[in-house]
C-alpha atoms as a PDB file:
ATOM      1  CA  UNK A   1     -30.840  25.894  -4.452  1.00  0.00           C
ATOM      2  CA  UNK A   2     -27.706  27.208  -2.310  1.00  0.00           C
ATOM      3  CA  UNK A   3     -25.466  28.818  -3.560  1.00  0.00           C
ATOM      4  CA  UNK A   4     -21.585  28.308  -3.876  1.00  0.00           C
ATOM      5  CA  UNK A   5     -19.873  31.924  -4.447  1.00  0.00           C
ATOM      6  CA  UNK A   6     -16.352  31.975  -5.806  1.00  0.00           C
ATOM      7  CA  UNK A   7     -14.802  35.181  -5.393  1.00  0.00           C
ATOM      8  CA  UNK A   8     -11.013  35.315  -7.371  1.00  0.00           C
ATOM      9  CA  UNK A   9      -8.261  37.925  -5.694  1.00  0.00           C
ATOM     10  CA  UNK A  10     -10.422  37.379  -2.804  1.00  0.00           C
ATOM     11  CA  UNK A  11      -7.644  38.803  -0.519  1.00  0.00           C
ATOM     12  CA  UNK A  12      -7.538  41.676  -2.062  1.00  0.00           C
ATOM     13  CA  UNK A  13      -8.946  44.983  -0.452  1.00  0.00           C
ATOM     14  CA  UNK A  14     -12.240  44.603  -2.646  1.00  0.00           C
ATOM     15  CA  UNK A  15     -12.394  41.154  -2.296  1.00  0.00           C
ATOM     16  CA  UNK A  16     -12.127  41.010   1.394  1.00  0.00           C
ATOM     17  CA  UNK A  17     -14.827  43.092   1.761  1.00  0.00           C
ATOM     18  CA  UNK A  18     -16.993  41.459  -0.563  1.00  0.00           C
ATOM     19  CA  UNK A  19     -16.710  37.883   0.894  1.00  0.00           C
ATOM     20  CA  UNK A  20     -17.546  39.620   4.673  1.00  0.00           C
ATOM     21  CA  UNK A  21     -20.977  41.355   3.265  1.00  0.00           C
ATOM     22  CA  UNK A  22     -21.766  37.790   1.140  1.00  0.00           C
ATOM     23  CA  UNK A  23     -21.326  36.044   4.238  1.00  0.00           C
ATOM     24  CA  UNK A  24     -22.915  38.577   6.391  1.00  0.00           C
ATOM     25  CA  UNK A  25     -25.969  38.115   3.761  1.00  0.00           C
ATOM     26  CA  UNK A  26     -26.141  33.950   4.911  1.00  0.00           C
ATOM     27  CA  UNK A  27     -27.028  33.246   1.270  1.00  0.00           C
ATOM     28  CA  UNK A  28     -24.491  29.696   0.827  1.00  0.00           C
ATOM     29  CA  UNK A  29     -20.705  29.192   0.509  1.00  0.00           C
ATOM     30  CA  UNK A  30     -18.188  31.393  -0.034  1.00  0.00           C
ATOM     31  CA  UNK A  31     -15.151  30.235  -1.690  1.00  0.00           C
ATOM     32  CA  UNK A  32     -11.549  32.637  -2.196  1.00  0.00           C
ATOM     33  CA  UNK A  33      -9.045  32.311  -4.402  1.00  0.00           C
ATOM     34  CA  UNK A  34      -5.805  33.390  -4.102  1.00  0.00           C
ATOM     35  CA  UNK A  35      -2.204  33.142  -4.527  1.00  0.00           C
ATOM     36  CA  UNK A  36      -1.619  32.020  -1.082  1.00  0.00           C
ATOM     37  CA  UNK A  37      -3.115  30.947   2.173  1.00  0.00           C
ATOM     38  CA  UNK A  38      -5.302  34.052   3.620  1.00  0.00           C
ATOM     39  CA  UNK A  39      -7.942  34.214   6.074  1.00  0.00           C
ATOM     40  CA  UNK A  40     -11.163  36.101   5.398  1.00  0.00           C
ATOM     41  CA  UNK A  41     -15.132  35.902   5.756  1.00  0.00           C
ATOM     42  CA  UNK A  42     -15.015  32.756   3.364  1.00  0.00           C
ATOM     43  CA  UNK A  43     -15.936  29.190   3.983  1.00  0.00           C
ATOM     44  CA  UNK A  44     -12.583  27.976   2.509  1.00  0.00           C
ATOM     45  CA  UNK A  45     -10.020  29.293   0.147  1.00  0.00           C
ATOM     46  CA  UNK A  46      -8.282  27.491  -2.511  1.00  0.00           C
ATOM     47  CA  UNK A  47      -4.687  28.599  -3.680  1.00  0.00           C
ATOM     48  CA  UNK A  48      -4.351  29.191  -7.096  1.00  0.00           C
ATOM     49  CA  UNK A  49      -2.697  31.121  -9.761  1.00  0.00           C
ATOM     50  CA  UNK A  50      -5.340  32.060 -12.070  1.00  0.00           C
ATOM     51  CA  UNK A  51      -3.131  32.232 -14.764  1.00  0.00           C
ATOM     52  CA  UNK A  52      -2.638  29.115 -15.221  1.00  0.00           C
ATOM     53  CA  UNK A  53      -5.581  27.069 -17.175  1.00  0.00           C
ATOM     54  CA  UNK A  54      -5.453  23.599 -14.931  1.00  0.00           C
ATOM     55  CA  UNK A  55      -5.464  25.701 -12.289  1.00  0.00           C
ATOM     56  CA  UNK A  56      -8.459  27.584 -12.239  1.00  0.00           C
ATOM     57  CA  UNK A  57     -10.314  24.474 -14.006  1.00  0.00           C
ATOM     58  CA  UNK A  58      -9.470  22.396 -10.774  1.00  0.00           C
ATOM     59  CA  UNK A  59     -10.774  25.089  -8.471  1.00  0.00           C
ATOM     60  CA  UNK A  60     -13.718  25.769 -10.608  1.00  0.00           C
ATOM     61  CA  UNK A  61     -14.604  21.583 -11.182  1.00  0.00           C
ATOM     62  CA  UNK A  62     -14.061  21.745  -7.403  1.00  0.00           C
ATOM     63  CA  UNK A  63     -16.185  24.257  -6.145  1.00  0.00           C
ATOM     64  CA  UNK A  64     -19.088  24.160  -8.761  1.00  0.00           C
ATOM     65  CA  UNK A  65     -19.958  27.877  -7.910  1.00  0.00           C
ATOM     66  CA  UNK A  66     -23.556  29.019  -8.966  1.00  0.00           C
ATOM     67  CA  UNK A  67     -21.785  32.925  -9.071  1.00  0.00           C
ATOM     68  CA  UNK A  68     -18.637  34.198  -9.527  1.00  0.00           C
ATOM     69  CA  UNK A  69     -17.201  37.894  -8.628  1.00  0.00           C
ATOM     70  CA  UNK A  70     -13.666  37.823 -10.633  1.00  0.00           C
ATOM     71  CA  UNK A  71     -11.237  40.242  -8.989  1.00  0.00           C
ATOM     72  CA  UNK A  72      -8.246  38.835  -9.216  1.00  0.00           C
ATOM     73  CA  UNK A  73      -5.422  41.213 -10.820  1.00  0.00           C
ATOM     74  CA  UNK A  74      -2.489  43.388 -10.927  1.00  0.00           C
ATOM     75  CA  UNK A  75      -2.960  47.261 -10.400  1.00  0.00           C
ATOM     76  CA  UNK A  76       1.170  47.831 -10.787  1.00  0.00           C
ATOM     77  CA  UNK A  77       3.864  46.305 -12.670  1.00  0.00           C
ATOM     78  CA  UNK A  78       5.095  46.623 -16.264  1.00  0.00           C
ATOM     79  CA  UNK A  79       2.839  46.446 -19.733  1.00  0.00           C
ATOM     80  CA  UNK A  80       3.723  42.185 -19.763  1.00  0.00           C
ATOM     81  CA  UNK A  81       2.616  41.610 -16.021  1.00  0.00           C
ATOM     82  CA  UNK A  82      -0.227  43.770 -16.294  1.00  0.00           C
ATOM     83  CA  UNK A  83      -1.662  41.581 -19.070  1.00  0.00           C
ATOM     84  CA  UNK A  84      -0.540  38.276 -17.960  1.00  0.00           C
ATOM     85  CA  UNK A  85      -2.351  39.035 -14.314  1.00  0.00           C
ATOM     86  CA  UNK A  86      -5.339  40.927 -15.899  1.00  0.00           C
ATOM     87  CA  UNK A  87      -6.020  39.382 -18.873  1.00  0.00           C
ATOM     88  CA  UNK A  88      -4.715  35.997 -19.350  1.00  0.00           C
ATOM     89  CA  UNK A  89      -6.859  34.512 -16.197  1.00  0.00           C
ATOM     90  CA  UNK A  90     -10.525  35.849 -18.130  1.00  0.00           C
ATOM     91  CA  UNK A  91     -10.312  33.055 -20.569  1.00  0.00           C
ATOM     92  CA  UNK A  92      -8.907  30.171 -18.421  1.00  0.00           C
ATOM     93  CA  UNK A  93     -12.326  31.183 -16.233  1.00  0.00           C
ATOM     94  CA  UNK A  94     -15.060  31.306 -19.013  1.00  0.00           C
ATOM     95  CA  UNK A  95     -13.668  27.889 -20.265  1.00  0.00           C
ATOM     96  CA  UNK A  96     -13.715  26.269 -16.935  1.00  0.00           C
ATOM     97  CA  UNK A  97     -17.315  27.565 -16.049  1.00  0.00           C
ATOM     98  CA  UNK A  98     -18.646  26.416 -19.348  1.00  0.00           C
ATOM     99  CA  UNK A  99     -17.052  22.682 -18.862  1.00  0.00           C
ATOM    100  CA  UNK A 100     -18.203  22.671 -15.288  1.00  0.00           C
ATOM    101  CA  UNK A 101     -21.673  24.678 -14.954  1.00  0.00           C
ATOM    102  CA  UNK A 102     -22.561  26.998 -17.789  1.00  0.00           C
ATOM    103  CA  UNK A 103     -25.418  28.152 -15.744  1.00  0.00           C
ATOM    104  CA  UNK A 104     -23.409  30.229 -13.631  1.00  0.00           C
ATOM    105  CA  UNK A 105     -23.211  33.472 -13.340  1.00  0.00           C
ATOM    106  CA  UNK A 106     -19.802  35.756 -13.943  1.00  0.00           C
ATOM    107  CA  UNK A 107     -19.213  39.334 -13.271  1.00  0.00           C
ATOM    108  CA  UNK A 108     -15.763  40.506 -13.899  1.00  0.00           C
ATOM    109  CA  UNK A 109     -14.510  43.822 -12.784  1.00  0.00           C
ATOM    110  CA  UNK A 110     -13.140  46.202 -14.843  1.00  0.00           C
ATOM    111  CA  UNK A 111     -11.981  49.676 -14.922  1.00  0.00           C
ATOM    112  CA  UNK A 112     -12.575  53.549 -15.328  1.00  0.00           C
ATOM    113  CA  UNK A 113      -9.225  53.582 -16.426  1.00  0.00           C
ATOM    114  CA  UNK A 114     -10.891  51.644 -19.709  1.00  0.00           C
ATOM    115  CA  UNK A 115     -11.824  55.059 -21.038  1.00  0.00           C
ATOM    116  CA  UNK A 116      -8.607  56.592 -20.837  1.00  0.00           C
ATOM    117  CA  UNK A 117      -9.622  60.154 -20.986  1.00  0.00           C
ATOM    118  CA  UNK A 118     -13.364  59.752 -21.194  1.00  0.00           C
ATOM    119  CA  UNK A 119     -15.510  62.492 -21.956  1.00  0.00           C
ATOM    120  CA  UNK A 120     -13.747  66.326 -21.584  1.00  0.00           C
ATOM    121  CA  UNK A 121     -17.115  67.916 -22.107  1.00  0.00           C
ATOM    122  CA  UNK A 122     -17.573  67.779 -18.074  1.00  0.00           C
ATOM    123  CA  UNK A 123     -20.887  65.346 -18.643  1.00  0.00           C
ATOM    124  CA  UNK A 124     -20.676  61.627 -16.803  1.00  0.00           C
ATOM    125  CA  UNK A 125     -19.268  58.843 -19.478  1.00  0.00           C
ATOM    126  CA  UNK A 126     -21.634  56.709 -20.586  1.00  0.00           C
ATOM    127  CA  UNK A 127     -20.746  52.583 -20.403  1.00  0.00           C
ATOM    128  CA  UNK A 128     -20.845  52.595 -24.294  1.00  0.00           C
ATOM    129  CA  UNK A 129     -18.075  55.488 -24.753  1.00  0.00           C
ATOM    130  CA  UNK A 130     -15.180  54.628 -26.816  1.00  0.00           C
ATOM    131  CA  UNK A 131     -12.393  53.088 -24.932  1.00  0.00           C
ATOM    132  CA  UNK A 132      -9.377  54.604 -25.581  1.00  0.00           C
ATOM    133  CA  UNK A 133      -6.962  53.918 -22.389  1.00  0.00           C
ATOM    134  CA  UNK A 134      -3.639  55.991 -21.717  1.00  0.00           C
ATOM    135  CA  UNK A 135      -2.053  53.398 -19.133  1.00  0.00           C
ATOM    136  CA  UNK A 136      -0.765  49.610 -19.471  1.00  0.00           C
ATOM    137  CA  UNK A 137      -3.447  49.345 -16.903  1.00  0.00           C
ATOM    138  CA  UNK A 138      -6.246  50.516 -18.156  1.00  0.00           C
ATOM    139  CA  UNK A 139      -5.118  48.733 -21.585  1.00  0.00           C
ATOM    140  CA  UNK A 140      -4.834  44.981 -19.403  1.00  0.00           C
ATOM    141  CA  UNK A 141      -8.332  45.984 -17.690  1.00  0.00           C
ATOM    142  CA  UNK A 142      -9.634  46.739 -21.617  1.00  0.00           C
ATOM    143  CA  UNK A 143      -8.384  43.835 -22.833  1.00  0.00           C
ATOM    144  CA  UNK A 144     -10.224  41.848 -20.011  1.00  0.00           C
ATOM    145  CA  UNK A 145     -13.285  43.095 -20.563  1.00  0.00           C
ATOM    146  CA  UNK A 146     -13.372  42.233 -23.981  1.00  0.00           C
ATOM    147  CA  UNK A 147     -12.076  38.705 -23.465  1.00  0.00           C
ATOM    148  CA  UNK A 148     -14.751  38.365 -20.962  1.00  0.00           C
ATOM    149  CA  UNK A 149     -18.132  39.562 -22.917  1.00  0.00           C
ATOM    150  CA  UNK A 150     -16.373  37.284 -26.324  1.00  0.00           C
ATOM    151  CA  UNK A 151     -16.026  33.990 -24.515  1.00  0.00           C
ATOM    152  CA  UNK A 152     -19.045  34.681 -22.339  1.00  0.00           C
ATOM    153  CA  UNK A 153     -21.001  34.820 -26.029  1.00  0.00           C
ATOM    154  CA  UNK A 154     -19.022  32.298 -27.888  1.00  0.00           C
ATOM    155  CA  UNK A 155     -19.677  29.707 -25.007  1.00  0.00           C
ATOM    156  CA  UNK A 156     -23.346  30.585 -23.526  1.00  0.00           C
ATOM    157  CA  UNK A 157     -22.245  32.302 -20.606  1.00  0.00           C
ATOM    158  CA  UNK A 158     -23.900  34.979 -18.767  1.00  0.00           C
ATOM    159  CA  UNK A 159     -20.888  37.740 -18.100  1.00  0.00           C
ATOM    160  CA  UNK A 160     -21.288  40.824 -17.453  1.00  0.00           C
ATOM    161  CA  UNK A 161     -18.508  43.304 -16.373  1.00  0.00           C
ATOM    162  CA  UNK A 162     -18.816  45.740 -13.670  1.00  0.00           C
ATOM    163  CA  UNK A 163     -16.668  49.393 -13.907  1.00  0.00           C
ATOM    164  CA  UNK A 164     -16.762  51.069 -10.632  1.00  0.00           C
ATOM    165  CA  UNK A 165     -15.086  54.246  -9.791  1.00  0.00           C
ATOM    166  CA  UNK A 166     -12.023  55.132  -7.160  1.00  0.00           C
ATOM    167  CA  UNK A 167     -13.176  52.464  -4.064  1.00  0.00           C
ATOM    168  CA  UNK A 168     -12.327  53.974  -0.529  1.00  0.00           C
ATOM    169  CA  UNK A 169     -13.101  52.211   2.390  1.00  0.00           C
ATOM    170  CA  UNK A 170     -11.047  50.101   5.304  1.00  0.00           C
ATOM    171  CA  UNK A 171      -7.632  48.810   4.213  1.00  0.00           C
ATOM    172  CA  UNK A 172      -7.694  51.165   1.009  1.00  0.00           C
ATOM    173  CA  UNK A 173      -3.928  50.550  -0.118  1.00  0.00           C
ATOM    174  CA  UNK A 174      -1.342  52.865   0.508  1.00  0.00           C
ATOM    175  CA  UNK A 175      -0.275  53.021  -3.153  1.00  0.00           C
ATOM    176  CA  UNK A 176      -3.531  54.720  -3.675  1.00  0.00           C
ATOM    177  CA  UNK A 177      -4.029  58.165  -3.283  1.00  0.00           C
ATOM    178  CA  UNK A 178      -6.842  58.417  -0.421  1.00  0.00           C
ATOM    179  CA  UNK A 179      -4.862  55.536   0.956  1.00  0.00           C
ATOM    180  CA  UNK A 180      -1.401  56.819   1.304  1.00  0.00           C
ATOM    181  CA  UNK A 181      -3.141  60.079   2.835  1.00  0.00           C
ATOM    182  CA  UNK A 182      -4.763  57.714   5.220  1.00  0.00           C
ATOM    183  CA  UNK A 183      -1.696  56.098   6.087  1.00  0.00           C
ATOM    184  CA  UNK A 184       0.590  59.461   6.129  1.00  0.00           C
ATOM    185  CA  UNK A 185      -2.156  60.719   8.326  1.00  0.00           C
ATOM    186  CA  UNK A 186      -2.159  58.081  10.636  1.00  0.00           C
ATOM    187  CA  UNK A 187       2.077  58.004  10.572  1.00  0.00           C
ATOM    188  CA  UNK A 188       1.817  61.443  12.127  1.00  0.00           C
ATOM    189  CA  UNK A 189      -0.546  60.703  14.694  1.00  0.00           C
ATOM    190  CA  UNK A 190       1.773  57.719  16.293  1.00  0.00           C
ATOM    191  CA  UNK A 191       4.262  59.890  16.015  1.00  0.00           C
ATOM    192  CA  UNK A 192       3.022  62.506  18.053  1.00  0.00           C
ATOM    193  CA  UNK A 193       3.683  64.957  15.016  1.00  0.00           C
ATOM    194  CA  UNK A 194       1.367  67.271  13.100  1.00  0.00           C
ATOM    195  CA  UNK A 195      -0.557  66.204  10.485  1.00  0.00           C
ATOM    196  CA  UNK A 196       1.359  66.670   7.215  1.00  0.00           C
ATOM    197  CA  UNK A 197       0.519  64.735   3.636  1.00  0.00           C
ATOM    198  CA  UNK A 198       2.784  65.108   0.280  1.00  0.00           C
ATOM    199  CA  UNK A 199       0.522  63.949  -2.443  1.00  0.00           C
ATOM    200  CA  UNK A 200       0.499  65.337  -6.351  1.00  0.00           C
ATOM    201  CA  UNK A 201      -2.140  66.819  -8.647  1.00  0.00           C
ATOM    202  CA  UNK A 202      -5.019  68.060  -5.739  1.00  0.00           C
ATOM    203  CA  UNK A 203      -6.621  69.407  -8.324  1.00  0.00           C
ATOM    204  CA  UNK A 204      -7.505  65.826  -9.764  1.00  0.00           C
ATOM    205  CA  UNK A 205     -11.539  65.349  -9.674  1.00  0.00           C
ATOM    206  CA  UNK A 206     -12.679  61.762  -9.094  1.00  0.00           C
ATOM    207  CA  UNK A 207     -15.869  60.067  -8.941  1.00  0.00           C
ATOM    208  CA  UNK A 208     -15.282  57.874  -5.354  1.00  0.00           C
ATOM    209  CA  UNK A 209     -17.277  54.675  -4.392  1.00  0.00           C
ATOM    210  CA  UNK A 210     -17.668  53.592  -0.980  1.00  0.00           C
ATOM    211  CA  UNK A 211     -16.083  49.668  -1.292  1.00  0.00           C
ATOM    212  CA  UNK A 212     -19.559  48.427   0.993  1.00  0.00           C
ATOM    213  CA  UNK A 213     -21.912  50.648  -2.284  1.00  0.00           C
ATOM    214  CA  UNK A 214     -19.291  48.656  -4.768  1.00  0.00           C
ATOM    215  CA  UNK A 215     -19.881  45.329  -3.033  1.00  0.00           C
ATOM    216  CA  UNK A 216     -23.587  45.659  -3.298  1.00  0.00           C
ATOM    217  CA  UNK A 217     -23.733  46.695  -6.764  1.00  0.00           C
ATOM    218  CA  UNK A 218     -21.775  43.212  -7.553  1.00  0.00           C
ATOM    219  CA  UNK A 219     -24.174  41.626  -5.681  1.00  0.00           C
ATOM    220  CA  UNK A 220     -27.361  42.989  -7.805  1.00  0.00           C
ATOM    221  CA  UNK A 221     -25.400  42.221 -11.175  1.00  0.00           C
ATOM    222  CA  UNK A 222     -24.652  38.536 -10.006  1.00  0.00           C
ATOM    223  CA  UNK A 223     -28.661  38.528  -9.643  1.00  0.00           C
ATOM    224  CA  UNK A 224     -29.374  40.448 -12.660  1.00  0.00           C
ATOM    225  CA  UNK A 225     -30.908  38.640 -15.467  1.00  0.00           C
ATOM    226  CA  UNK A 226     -31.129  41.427 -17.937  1.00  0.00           C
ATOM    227  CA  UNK A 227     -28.792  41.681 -21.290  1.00  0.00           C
ATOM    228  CA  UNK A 228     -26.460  44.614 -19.914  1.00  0.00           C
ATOM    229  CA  UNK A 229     -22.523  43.668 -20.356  1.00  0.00           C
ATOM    230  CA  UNK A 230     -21.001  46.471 -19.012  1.00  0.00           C
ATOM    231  CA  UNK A 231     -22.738  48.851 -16.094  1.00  0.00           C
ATOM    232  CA  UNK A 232     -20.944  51.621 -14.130  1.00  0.00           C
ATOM    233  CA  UNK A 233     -20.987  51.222 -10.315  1.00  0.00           C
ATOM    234  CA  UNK A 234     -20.267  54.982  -8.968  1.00  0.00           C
ATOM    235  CA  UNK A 235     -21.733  57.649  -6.841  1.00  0.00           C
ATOM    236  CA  UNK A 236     -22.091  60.084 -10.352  1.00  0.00           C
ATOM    237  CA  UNK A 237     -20.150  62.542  -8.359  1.00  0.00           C
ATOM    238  CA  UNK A 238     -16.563  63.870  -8.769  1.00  0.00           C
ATOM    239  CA  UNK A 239     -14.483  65.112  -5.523  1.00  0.00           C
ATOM    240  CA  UNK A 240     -11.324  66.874  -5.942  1.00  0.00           C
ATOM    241  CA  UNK A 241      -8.160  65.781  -4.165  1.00  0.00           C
ATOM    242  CA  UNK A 242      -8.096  68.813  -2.197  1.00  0.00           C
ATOM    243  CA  UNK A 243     -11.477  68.712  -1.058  1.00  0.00           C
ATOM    244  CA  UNK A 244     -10.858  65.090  -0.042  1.00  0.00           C
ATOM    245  CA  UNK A 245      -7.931  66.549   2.511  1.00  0.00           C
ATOM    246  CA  UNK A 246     -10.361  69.024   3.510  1.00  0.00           C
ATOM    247  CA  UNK A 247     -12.537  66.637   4.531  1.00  0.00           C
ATOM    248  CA  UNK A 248      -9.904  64.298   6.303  1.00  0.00           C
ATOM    249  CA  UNK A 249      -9.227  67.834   7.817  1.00  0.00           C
ATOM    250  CA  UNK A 250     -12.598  67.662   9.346  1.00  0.00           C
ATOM    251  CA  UNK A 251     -12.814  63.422  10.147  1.00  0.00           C
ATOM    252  CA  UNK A 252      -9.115  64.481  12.401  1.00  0.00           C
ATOM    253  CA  UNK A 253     -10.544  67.397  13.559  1.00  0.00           C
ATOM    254  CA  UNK A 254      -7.520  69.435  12.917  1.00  0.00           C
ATOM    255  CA  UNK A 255      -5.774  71.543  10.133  1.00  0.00           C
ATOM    256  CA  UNK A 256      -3.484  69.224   7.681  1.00  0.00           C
ATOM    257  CA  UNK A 257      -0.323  70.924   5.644  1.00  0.00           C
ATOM    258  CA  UNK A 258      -0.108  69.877   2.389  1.00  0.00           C
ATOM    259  CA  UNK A 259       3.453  69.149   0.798  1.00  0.00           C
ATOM    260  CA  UNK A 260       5.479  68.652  -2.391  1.00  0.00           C
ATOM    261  CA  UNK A 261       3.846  65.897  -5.203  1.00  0.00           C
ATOM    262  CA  UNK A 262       4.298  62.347  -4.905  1.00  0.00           C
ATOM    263  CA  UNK A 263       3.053  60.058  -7.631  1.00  0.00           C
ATOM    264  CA  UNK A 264       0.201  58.100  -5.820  1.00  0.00           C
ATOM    265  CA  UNK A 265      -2.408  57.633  -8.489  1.00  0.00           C
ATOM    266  CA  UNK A 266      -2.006  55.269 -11.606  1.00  0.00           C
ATOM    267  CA  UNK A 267       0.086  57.629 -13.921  1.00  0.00           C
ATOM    268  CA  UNK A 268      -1.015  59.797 -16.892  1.00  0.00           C
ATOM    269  CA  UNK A 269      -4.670  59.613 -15.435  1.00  0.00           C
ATOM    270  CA  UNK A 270      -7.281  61.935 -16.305  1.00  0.00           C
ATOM    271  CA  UNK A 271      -7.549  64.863 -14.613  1.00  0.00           C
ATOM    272  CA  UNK A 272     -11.447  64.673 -13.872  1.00  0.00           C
ATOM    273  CA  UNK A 273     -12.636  60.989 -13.876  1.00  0.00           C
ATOM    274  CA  UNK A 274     -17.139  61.206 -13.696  1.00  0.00           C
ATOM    275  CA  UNK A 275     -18.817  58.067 -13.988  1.00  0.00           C
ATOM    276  CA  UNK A 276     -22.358  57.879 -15.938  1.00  0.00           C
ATOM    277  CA  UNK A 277     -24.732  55.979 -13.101  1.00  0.00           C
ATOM    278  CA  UNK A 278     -28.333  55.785 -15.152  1.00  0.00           C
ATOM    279  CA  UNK A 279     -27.806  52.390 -16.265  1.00  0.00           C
ATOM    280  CA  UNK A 280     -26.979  51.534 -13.089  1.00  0.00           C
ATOM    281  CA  UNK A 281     -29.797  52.973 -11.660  1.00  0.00           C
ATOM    282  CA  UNK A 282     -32.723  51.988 -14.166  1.00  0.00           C
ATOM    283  CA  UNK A 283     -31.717  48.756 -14.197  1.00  0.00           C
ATOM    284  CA  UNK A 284     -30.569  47.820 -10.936  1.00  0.00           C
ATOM    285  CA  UNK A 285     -31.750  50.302  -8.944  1.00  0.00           C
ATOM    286  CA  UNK A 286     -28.366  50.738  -7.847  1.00  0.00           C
ATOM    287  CA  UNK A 287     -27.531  53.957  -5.864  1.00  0.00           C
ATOM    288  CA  UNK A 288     -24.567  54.808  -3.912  1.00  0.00           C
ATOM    289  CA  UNK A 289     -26.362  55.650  -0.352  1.00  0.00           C
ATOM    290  CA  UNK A 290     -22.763  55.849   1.801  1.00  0.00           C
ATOM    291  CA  UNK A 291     -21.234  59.870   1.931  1.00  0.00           C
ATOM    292  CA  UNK A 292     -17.266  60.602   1.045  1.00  0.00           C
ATOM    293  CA  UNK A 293     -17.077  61.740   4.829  1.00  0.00           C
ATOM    294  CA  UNK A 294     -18.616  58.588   5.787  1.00  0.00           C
ATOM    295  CA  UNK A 295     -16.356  56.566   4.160  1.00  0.00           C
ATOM    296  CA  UNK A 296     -13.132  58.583   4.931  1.00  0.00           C
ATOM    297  CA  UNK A 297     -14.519  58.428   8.606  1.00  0.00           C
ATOM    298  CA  UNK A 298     -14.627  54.609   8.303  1.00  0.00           C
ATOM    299  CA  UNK A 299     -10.890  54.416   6.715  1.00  0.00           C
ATOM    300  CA  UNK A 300      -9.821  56.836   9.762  1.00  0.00           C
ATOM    301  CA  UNK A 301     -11.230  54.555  11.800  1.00  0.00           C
ATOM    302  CA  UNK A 302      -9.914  51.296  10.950  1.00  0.00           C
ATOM    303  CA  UNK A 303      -6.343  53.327  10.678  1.00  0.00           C
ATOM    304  CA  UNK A 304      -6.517  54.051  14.055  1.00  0.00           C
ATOM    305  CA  UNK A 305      -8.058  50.393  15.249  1.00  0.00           C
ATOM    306  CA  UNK A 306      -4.707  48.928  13.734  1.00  0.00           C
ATOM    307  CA  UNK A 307      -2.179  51.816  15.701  1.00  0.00           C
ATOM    308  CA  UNK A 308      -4.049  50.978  18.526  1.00  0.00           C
ATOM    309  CA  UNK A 309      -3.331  46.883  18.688  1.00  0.00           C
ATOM    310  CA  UNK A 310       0.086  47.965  17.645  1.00  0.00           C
ATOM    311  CA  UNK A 311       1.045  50.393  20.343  1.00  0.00           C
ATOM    312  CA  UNK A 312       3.382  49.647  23.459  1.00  0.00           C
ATOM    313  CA  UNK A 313       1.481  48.170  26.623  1.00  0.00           C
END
């Protein structure tokens, strides 16, 4: 049978990538949603606000997808946007699927920021750790998952909701931390100035995911057949922010002065963020195979692709 992949917030940094490695794989259609017109690795895209119902049934009746990757969200915005982009679309999706082919499957992606805090024992946080999140974010990404695994029971679907950890890669977003050093980075080097960052807590451990590792972890679960509703996608290993720069320092080949704090990451966050990956890896035999420098490497990269299509000829 071919198959007809719908990928929601396929614009989006992770959904951009996604669509080019599903396409790259030559396994059907690929199908984006978005808020407006975009152009991607997809064989069309349909505009649609996924928060509202007729909406996404049209697309969905439309498109008949055999999978679905739903990525579609807010990270920013206040407590009531956060919900209405994060939340309110999960239902309108599992009703739609259900009317149109309940034989599909859906993997939504959720958050670390679920956890809140997580465990402050040092160990990796398990998928079945209590969620107790300190951020309207991490609250709207909560209260996604659980709308997701309800109505995926209550109607017959099979759901299952993906958390990976901090994403790097290509096109990263300024707004996030390894992104706006990225982008600072690559300010200074247009400018002909040294290399200077102002970020906030260095001392801030995360757990970071290349986005190509994330992308093929979503592509196991949408084959996975087991019983598993929630499973980690992460690298099981936590970086500090300063040993991030140090590494940049290393990609640029030259020494980078760090300045004042900025607020970059999602507020209130955690200060060490580990991600348990043995679920991951026992059943999916998922395991994230791309280094940090590797990935910052890539990001430099691509920074440097776009200075050079925009400088003076």
């Amino acid at each position: 049978m071919t198959e007809t992949v719908l990928i929601t917030g396929a614009a989006g940094f992770f959904g951009r990538h996604l669509a080019a490695m599903v396409a790259r794989a030559d396994a059907g259609s690929v199908v984006g949603v978005g808020r407006s017109e975009a152009v991607g690795s997809w064989t069309r895209f349909a505009v649609a606000d996924m928060r509202d119902a007729a909406a996404v049934h049209r697309v969905v009746a439309a498109v008949h997808p055999t999978r679905v990757f739903h990525l579609a969200g807010l990270l920013r915005g206040s407590a009531s946007e956060l919900m209405a982009h994060n939340a309110t679309p999960v239902p309108h999706l599992c009703e739609a699927l259900a009317k149109t082919n309940p034989q599909a499957r859906l993997v939504v992606v959720g958050s670390a920021a679920e956890y809140g805090a997580g465990r402050t024992d040092g160990a990796p946080t398990p998928e079945n750790w209590p969620c107790q999140p300190v951020t309207p974010y991490g609250v709207s990404k909560l209260v996604a998952t659980q709308l997701a695994l309800a109505h995926g029971e209550r109607l017959g679907l099979s759901v299952c909701v993906a958390r990976p950890a901090n994403l790097l890669g290509p096109g990263l977003r300024p707004e996030l931390v390894v992104g706006s050093l990225v982008a600072q980075l690559a300010a200074c080097q247009r400018a002909g100035q040294p290399a200077v960052v102002t970020v906030g807590d260095v001392h801030a451990q995360r757990d970071f995911l290349d986005v190509d590792d994330a992308c093929r972890g979503l592509l196991m679960l949408a084959r996975d057949t087991g019983s598993h509703r929630i499973v980690h996608l992460a690298s099981g290993r936590c970086h500090s922010i300063r040993a991030v720069i140090e590494l940049l320092q290393v990609v640029l080949g030259t020494t980078i002065e760090v300045r004042g704090e900025a607020t970059l990451a999602v507020g209130a966050s955690p200060a060490i963020v580990r991600l348990s990956t043995e679920l991951a890896a026992t059943a999916l035999g998922f395991h994230a195979s791309i280094p940090l420098r590797a990935s910052l490497q890539r990001m430099w990269d691509a920074a440097m692709a776009v200075t050079a299509t925009q400088a003076p000829r």
